[in-house]
N, C-alpha and C. Protein backbone atom coordinates (compact mmCIF):
# COMPACT_ATOMS: atom_id res chain seq x y z
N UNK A 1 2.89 -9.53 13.78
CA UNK A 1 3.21 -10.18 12.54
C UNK A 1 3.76 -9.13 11.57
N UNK A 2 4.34 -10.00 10.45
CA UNK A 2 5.19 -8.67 9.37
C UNK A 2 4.91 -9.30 8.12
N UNK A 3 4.83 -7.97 7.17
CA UNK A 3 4.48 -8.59 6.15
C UNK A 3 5.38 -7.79 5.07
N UNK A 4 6.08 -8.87 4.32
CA UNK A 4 7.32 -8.37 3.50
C UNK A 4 6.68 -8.00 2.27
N UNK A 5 6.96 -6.75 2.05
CA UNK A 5 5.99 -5.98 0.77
C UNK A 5 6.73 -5.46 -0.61
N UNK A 6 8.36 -6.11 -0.90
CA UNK A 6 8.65 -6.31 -1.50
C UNK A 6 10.51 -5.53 -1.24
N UNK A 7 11.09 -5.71 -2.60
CA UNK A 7 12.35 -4.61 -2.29
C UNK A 7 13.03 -4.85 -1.07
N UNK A 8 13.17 -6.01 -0.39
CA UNK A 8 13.68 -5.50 0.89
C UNK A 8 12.84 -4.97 1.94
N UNK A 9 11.49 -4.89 1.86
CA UNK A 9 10.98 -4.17 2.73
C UNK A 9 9.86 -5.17 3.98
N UNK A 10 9.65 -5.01 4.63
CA UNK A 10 9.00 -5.53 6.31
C UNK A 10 8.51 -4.53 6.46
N UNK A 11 6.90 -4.41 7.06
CA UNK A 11 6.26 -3.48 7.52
C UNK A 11 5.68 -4.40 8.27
N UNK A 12 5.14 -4.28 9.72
CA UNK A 12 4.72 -4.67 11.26
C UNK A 12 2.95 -4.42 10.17
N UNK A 13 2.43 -5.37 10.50
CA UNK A 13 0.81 -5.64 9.88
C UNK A 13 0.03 -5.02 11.03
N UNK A 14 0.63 -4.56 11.90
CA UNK A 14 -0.89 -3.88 12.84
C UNK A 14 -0.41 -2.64 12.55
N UNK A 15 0.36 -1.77 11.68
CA UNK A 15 0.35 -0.75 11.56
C UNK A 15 -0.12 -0.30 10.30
N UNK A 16 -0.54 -1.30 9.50
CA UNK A 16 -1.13 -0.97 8.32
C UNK A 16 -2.38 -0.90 8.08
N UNK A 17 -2.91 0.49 7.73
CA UNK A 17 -4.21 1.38 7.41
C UNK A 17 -4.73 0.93 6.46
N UNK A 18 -3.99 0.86 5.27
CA UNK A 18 -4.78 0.52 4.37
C UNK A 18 -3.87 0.02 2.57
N UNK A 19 -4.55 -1.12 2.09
CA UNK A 19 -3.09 -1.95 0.93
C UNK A 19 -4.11 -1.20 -0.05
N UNK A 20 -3.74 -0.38 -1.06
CA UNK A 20 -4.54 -0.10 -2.26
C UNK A 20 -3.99 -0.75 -3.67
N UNK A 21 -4.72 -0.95 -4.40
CA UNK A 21 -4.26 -1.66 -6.04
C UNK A 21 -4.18 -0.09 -6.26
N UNK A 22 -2.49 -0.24 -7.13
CA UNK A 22 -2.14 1.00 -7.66
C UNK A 22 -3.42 2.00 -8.95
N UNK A 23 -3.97 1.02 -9.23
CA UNK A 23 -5.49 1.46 -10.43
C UNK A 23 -5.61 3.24 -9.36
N UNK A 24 -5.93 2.74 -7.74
CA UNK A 24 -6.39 4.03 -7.45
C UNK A 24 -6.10 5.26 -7.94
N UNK A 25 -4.83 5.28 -7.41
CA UNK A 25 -3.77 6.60 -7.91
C UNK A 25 -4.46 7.33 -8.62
N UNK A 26 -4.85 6.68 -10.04
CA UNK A 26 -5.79 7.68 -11.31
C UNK A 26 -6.81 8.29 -10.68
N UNK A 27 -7.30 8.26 -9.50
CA UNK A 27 -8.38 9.14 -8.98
C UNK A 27 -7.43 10.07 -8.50
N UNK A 28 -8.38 12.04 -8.76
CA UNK A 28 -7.87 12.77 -8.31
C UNK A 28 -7.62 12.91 -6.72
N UNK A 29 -8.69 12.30 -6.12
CA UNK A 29 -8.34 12.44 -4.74
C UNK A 29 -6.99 11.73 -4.03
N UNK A 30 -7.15 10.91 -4.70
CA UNK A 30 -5.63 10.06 -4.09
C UNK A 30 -4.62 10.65 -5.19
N UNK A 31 -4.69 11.11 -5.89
CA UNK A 31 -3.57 11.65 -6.67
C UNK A 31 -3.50 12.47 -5.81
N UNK A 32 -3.85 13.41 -5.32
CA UNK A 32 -3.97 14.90 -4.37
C UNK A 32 -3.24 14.47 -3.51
N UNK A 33 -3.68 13.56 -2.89
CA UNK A 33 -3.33 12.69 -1.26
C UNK A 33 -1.43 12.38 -1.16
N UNK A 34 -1.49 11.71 -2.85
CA UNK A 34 0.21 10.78 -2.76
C UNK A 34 0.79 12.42 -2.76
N UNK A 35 0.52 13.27 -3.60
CA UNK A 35 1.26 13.97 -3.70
C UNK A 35 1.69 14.98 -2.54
N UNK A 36 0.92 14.95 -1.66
CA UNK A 36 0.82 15.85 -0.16
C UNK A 36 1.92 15.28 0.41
N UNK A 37 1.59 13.51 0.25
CA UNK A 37 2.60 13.08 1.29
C UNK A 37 3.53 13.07 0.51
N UNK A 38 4.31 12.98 -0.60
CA UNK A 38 5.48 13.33 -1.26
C UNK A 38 6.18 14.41 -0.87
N UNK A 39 5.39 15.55 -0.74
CA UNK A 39 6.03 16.79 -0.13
C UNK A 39 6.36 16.98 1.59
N UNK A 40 5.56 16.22 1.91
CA UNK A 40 5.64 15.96 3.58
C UNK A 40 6.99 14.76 3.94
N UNK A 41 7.11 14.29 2.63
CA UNK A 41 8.46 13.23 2.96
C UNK A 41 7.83 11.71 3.80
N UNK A 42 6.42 11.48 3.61
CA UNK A 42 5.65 10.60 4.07
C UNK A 42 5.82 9.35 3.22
N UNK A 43 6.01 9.16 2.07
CA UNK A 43 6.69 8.12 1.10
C UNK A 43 8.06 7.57 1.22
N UNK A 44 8.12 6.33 1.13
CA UNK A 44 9.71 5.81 1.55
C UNK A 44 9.74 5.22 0.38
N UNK A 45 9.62 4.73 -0.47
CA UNK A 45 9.72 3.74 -1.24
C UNK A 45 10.41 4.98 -2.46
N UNK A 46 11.80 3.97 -2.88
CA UNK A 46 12.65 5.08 -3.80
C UNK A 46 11.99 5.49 -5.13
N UNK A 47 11.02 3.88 -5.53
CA UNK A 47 10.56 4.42 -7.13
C UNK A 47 9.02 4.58 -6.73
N UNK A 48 8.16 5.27 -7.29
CA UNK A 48 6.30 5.59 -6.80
C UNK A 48 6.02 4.67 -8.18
N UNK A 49 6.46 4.02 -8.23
CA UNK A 49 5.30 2.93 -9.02
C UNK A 49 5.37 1.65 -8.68
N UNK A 50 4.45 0.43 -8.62
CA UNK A 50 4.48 -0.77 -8.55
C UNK A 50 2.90 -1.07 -8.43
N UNK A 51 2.43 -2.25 -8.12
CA UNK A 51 1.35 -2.74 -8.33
C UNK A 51 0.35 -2.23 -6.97
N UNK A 52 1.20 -2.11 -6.16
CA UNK A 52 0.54 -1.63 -4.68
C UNK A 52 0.59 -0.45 -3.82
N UNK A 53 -0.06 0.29 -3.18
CA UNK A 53 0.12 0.86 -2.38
C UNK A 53 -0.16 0.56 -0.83
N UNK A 54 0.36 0.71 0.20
CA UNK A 54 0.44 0.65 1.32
C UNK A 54 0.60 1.74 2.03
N UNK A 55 -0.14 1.97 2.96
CA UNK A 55 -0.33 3.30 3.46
C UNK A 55 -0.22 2.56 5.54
N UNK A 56 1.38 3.34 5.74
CA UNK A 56 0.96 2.58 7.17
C UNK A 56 0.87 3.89 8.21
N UNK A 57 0.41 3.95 9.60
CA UNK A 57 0.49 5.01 10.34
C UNK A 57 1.48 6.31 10.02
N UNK A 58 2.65 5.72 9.53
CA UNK A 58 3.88 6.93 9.43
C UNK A 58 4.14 7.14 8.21
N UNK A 59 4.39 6.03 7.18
CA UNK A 59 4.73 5.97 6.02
C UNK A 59 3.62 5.39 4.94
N UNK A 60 4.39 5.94 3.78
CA UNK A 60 3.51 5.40 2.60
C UNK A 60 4.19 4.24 1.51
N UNK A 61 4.39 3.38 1.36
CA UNK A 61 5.00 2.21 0.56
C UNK A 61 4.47 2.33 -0.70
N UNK A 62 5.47 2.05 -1.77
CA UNK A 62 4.78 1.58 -3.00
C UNK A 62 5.96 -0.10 -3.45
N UNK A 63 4.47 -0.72 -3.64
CA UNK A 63 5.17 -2.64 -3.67
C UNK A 63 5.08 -2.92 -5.34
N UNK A 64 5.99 -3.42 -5.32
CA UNK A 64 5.93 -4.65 -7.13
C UNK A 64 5.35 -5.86 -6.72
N UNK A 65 4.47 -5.90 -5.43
CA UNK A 65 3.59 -7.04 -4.97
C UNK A 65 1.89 -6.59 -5.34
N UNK A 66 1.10 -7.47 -5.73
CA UNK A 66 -0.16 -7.03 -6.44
C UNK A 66 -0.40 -7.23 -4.92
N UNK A 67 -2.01 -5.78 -4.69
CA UNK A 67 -2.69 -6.09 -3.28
C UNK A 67 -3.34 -7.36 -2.72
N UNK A 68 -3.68 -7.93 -3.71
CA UNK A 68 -4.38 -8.71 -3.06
C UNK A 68 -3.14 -10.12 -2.74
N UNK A 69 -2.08 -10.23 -3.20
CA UNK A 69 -0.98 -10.74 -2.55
C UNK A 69 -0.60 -10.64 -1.20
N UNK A 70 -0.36 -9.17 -1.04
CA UNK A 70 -0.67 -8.68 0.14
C UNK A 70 -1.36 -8.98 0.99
N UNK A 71 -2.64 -8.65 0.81
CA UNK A 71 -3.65 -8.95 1.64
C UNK A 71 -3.17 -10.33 2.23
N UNK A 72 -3.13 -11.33 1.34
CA UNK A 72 -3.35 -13.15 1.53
C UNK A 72 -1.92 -13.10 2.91
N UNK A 73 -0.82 -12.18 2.48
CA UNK A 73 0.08 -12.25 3.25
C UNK A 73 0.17 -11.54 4.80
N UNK A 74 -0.91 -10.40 4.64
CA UNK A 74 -1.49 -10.05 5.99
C UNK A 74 -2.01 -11.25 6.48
N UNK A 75 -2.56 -12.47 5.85
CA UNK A 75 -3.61 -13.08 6.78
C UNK A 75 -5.21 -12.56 7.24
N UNK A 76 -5.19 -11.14 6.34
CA UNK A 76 -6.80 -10.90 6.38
C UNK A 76 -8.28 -11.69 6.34
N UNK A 77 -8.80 -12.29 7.01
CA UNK A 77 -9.38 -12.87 7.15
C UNK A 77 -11.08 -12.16 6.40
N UNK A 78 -11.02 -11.88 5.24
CA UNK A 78 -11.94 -11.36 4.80
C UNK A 78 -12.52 -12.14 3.50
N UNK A 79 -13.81 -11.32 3.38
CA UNK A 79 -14.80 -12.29 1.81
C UNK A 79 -13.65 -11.41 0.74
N UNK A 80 -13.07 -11.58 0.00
CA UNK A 80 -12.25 -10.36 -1.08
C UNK A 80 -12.98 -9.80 -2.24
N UNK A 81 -13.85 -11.02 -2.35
CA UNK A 81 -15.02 -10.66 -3.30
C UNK A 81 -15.99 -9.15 -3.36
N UNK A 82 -15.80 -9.02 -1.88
CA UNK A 82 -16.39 -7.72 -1.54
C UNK A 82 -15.39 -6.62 -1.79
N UNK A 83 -14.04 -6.83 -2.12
CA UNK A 83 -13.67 -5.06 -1.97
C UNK A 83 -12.84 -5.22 -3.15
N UNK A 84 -12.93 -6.22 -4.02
CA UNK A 84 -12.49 -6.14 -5.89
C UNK A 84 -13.41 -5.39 -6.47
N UNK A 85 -12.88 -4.41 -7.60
CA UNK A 85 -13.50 -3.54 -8.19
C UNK A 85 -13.44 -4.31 -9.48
């Protein structure tokens, strides 16, 4: 299955690790993290801001789609209640 994550973009849903609400970012650890893969050329997405992050095996996405959009569009079959902050 594929899940269109905005911009033109299709990413294959069994390769995706993990959809984050952009809020994260403000933590230093994932600030640390985007910026590693920025320098590693691990980011595809032309502008680093939007509502989402997507992190798949190879690449790193940033969507103007909110995560939990996402999610509904993976078809995640989960409680969501549990992983809203």
């Amino acid at each position: 299955m594929f899940i269109h994550i905005g911009k033109n973009t299709v990413i294959k849903s069994r390769d995706v690790i993990a959809i984050l609400d952009s809020s994260t970012a403000k933590s230093a650890a994932t600030s640390e993290f985007l910026q590693i893969a920025k320098e590693e050329g691990f980011i595809k997405s032309e502008e680093q801001e939007g509502k989402s992050i997507i992190i798949t095996e190879k690449n790193i996405y940033f969507s103007p789609i909110s995560s939990i959009t996402l999610l509904k569009r993976a078809n995640i079959l989960l409680d969501l209640n549990d992983y809203i902050v």
